[in-house]
PDB file of N, CA and C in Angstrom:
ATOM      1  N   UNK A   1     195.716 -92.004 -11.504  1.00  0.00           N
ATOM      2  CA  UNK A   1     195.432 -92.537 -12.830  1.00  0.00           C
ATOM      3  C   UNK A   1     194.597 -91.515 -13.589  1.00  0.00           C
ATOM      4  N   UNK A   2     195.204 -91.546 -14.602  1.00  0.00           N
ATOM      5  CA  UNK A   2     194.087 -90.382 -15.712  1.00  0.00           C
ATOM      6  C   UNK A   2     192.849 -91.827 -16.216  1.00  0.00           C
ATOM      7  N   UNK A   3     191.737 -90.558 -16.512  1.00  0.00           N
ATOM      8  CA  UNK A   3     190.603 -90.996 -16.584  1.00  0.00           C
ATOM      9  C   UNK A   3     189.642 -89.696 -17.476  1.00  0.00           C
ATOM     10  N   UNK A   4     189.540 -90.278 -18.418  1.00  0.00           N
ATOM     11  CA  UNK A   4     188.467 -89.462 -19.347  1.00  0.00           C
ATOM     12  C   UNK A   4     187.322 -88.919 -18.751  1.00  0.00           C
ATOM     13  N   UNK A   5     186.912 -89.460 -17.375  1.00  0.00           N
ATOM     14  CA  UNK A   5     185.313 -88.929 -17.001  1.00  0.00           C
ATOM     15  C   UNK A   5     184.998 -87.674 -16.822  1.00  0.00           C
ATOM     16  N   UNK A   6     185.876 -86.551 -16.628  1.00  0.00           N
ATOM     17  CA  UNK A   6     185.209 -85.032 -16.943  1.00  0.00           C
ATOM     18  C   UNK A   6     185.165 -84.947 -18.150  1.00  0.00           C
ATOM     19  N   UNK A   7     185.735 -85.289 -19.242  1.00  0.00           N
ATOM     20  CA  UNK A   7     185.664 -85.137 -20.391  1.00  0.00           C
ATOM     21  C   UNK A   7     184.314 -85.790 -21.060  1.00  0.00           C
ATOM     22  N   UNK A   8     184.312 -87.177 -20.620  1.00  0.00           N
ATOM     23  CA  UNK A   8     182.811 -87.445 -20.881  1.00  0.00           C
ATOM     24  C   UNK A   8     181.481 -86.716 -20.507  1.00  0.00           C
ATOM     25  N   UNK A   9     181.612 -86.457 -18.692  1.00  0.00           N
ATOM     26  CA  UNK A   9     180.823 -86.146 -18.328  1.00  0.00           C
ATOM     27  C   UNK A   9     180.421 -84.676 -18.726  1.00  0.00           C
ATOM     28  N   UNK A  10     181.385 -83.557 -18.807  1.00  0.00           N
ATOM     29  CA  UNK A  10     181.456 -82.299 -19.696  1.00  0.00           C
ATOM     30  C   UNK A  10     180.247 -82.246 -20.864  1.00  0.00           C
ATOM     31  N   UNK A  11     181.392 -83.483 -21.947  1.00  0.00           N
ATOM     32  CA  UNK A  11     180.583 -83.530 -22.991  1.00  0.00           C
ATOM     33  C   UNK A  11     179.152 -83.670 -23.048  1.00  0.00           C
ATOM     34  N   UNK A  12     178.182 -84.213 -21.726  1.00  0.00           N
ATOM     35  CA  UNK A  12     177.047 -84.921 -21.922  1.00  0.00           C
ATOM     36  C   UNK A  12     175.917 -83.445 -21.448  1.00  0.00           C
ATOM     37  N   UNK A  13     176.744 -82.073 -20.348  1.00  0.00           N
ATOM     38  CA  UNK A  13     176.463 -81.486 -19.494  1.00  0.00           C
ATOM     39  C   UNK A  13     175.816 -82.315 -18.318  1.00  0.00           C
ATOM     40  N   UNK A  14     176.397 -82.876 -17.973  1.00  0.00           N
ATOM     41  CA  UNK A  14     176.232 -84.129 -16.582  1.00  0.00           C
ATOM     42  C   UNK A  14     176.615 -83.460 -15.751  1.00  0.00           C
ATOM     43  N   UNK A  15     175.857 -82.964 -14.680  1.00  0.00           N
ATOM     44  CA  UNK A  15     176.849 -82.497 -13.480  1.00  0.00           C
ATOM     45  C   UNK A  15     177.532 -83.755 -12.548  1.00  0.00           C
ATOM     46  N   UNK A  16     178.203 -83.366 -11.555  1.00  0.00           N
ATOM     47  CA  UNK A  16     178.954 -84.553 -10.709  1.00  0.00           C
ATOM     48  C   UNK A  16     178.071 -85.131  -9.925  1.00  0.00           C
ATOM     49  N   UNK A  17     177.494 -84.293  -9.725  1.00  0.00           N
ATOM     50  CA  UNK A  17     176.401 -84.879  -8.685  1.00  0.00           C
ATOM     51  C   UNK A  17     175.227 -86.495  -9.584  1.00  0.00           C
ATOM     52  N   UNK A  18     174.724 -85.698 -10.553  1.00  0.00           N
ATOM     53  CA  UNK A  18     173.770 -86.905 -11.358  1.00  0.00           C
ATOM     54  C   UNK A  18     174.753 -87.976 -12.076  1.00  0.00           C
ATOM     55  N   UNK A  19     175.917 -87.715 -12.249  1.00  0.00           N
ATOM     56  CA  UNK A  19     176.818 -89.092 -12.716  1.00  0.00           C
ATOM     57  C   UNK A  19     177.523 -89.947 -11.225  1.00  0.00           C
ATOM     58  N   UNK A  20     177.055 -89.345 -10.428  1.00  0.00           N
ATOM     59  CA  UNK A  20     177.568 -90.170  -9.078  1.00  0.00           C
ATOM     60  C   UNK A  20     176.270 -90.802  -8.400  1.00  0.00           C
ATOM     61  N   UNK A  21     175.125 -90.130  -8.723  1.00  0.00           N
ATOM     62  CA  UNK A  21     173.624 -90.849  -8.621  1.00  0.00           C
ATOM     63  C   UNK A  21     173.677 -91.794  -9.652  1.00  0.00           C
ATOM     64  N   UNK A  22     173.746 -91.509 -10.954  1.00  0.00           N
ATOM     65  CA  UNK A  22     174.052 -93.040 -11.879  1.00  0.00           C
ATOM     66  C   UNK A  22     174.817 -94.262 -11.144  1.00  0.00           C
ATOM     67  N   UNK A  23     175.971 -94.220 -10.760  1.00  0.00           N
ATOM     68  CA  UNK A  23     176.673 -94.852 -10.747  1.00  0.00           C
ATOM     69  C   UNK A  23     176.710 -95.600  -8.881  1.00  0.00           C
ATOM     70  N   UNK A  24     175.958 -94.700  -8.143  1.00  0.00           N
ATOM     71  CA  UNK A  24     176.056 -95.389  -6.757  1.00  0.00           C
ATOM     72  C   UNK A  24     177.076 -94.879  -6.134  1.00  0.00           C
ATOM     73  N   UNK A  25     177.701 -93.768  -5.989  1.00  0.00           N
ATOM     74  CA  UNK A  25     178.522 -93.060  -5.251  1.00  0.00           C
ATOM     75  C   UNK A  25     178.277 -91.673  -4.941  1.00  0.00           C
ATOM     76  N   UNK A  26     179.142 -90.687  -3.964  1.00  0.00           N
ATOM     77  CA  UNK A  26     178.929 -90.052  -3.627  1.00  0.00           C
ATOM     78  C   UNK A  26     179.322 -89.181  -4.844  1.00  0.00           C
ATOM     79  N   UNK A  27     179.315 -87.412  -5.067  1.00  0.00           N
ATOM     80  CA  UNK A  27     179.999 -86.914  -6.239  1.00  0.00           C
ATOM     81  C   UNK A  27     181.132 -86.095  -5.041  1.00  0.00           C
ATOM     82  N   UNK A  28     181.754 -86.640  -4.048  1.00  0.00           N
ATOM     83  CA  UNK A  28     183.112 -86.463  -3.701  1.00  0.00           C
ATOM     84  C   UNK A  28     184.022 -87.356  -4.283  1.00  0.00           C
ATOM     85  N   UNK A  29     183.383 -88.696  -4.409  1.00  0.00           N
ATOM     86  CA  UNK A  29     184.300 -89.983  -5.225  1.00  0.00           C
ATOM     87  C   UNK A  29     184.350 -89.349  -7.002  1.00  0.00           C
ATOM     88  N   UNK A  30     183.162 -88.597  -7.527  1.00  0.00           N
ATOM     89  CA  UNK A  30     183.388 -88.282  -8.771  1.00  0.00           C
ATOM     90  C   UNK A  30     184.352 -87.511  -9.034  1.00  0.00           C
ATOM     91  N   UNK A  31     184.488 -86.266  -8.050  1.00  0.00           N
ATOM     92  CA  UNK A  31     185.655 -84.975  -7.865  1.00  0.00           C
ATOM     93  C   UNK A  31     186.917 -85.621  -7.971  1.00  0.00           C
ATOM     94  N   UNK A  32     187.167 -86.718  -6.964  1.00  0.00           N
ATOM     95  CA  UNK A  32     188.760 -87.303  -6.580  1.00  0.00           C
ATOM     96  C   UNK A  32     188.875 -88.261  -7.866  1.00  0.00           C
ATOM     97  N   UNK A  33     187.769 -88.995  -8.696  1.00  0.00           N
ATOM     98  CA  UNK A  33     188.626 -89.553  -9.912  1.00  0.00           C
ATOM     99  C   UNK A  33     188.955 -88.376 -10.806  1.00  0.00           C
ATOM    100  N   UNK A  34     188.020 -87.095 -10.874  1.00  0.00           N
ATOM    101  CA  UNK A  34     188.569 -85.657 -11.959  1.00  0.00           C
ATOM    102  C   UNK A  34     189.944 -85.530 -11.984  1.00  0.00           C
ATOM    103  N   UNK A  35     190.294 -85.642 -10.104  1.00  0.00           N
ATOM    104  CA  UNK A  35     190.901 -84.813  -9.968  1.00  0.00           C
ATOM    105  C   UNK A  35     192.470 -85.874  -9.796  1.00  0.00           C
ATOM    106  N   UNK A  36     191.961 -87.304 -10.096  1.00  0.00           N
ATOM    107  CA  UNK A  36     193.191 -88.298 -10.585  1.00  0.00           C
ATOM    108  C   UNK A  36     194.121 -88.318  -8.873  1.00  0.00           C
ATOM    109  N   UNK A  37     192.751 -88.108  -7.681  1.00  0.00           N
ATOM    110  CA  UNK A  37     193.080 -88.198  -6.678  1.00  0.00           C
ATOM    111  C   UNK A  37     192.632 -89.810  -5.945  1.00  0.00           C
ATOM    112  N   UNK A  38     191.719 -90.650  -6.236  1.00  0.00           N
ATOM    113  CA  UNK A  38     191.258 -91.797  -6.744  1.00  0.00           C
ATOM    114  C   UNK A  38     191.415 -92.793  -7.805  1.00  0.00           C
ATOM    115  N   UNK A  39     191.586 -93.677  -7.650  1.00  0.00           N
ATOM    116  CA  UNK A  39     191.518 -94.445  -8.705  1.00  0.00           C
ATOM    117  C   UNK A  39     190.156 -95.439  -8.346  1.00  0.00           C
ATOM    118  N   UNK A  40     189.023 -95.483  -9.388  1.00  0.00           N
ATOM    119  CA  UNK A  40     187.942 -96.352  -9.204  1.00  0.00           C
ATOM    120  C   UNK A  40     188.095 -97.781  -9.225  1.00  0.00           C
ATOM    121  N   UNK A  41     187.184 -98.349  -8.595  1.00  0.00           N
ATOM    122  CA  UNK A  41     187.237-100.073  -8.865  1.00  0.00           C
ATOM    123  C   UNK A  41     186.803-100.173  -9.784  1.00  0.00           C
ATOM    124  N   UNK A  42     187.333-101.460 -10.446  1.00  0.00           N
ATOM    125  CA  UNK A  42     186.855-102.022 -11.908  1.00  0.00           C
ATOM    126  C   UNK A  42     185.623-102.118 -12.016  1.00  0.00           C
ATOM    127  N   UNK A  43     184.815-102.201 -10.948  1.00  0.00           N
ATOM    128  CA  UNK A  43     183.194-101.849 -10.938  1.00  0.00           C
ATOM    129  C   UNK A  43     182.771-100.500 -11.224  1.00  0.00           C
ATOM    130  N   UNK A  44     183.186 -99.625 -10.816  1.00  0.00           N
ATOM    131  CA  UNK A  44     182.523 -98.463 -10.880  1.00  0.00           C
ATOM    132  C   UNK A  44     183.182 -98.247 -12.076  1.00  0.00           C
ATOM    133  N   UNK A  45     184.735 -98.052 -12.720  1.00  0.00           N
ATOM    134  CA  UNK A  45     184.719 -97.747 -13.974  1.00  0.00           C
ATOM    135  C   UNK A  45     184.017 -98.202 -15.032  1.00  0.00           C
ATOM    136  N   UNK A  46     183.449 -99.485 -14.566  1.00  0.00           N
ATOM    137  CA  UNK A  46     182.753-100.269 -15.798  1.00  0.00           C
ATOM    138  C   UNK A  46     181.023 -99.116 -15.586  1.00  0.00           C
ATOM    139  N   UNK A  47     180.831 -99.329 -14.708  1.00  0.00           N
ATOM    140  CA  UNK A  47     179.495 -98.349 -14.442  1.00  0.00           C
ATOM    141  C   UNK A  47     179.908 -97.336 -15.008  1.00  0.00           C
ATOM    142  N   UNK A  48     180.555 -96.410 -14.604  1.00  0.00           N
ATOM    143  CA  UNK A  48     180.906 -95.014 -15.280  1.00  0.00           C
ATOM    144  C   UNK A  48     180.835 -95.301 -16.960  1.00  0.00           C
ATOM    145  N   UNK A  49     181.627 -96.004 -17.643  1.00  0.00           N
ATOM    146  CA  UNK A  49     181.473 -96.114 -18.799  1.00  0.00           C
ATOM    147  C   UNK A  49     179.964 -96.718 -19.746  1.00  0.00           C
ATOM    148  N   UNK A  50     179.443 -97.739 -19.020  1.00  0.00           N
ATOM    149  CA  UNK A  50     178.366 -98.314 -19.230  1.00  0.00           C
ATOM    150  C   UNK A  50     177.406 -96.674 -19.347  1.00  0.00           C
ATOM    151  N   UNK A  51     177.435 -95.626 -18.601  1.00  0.00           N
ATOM    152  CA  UNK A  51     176.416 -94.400 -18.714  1.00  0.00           C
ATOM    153  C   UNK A  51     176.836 -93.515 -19.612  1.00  0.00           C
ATOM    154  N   UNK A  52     178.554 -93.997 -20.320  1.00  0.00           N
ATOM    155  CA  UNK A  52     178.713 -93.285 -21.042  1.00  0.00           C
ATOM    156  C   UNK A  52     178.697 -94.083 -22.555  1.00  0.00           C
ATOM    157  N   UNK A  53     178.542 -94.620 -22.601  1.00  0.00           N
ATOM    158  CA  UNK A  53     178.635 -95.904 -23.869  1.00  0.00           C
ATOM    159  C   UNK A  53     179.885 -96.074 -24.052  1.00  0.00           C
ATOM    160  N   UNK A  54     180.585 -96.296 -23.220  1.00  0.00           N
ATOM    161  CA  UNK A  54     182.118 -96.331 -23.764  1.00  0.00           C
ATOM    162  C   UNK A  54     182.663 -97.590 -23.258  1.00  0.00           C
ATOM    163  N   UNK A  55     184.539 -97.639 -23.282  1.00  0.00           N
ATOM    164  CA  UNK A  55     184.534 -99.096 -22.835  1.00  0.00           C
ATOM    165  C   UNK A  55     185.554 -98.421 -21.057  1.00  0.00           C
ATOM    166  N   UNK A  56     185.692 -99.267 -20.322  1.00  0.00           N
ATOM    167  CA  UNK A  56     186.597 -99.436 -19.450  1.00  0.00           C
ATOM    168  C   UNK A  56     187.907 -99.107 -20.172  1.00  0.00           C
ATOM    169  N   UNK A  57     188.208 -99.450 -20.852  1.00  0.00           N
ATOM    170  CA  UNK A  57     190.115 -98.757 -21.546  1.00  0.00           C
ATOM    171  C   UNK A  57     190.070 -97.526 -21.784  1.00  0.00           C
ATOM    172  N   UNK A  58     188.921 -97.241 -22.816  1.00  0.00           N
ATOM    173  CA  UNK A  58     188.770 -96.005 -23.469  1.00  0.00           C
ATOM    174  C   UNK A  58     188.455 -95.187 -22.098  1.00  0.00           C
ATOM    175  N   UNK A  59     187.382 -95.049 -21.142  1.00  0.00           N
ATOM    176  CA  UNK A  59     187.194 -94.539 -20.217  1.00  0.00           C
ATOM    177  C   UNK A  59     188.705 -93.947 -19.151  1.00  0.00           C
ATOM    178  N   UNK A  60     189.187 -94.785 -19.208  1.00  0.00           N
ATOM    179  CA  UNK A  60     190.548 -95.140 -17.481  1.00  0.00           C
ATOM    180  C   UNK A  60     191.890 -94.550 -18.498  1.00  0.00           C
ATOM    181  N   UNK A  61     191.438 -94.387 -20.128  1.00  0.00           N
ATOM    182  CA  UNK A  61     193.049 -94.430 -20.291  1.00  0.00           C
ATOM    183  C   UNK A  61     193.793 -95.621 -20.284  1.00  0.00           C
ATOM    184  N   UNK A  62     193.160 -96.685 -20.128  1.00  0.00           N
ATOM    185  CA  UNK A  62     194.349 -97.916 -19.947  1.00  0.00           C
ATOM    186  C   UNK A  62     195.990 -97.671 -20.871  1.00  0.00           C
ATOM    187  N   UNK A  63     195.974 -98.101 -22.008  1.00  0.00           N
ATOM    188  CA  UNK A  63     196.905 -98.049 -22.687  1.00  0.00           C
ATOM    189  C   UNK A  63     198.067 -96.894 -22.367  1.00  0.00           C
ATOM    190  N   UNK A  64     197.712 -95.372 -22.326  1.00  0.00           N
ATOM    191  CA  UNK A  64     198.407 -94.236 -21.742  1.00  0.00           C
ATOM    192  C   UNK A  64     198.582 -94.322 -19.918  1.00  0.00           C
ATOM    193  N   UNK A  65     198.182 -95.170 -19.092  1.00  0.00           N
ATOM    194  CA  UNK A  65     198.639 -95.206 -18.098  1.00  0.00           C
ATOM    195  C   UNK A  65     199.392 -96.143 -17.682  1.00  0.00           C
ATOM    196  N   UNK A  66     199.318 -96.961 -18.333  1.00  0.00           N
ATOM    197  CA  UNK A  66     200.248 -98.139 -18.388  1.00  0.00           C
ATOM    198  C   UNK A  66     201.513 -97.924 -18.865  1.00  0.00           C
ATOM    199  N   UNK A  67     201.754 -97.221 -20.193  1.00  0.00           N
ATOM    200  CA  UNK A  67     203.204 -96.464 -20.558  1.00  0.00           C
ATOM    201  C   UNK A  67     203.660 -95.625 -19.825  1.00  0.00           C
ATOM    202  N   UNK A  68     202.282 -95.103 -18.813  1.00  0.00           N
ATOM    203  CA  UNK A  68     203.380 -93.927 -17.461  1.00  0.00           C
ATOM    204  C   UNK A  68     203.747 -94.737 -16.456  1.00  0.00           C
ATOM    205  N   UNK A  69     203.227 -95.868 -15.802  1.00  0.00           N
ATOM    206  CA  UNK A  69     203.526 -96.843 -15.195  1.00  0.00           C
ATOM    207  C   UNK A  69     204.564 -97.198 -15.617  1.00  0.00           C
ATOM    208  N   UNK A  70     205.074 -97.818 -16.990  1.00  0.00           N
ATOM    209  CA  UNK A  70     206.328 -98.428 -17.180  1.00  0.00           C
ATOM    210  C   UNK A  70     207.137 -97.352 -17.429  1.00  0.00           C
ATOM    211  N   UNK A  71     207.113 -96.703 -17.322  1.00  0.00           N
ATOM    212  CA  UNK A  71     208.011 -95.230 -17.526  1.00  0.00           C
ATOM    213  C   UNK A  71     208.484 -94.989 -16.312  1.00  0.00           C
ATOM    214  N   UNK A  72     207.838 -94.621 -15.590  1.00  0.00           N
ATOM    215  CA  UNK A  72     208.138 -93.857 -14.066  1.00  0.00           C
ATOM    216  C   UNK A  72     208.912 -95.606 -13.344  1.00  0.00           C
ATOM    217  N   UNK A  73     208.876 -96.970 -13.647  1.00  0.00           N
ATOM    218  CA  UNK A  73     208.980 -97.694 -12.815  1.00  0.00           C
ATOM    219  C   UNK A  73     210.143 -98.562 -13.747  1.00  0.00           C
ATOM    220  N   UNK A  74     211.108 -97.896 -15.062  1.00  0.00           N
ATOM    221  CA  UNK A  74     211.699 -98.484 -15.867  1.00  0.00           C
ATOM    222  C   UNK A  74     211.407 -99.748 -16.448  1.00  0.00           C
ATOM    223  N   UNK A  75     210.353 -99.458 -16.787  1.00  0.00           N
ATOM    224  CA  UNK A  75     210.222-101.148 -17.267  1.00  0.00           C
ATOM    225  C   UNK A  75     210.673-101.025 -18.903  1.00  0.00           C
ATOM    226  N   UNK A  76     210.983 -99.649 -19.571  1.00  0.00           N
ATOM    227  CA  UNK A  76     210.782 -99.338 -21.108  1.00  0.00           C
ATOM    228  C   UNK A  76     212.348 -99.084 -21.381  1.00  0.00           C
TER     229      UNK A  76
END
């Protein structure tokens, strides 16, 4: 799943390490959502966004992963 959080975290100069201390995880779990090798629980995305002021959609991409979902699985 794509996920805005290097882009946030970039923007803030956050390293991986202090946005995975925010949030209660390791910054190997921060690397594997970068790297769209993870997908977070609805908890931690809500955390992740909550440090970024943002929302859970805007954060995860909802809307654009959902059209690759129905894309790749013909639903369109």
């Amino acid at each position: 799943m794509r996920t805005r959080v290097r882009e946030y975290r970039m923007a803030t100069g956050m390293t991986q390490q202090q946005l995975a201390d925010l949030v209660f995880v390791s910054s190997r779990t921060i690397i594997s959502i970068e790297k769209e090798q993870y997908n977070p629980s609805l908890m931690l995305a809500y955390r992740i966004a909550r440090v970024f002021g943002t929302t859970v959609e805007d954060l995860c991409l909802l809307e654009t992963n959902k059209q690759l979902e129905d894309e790749e699985n013909g639903y369109v």
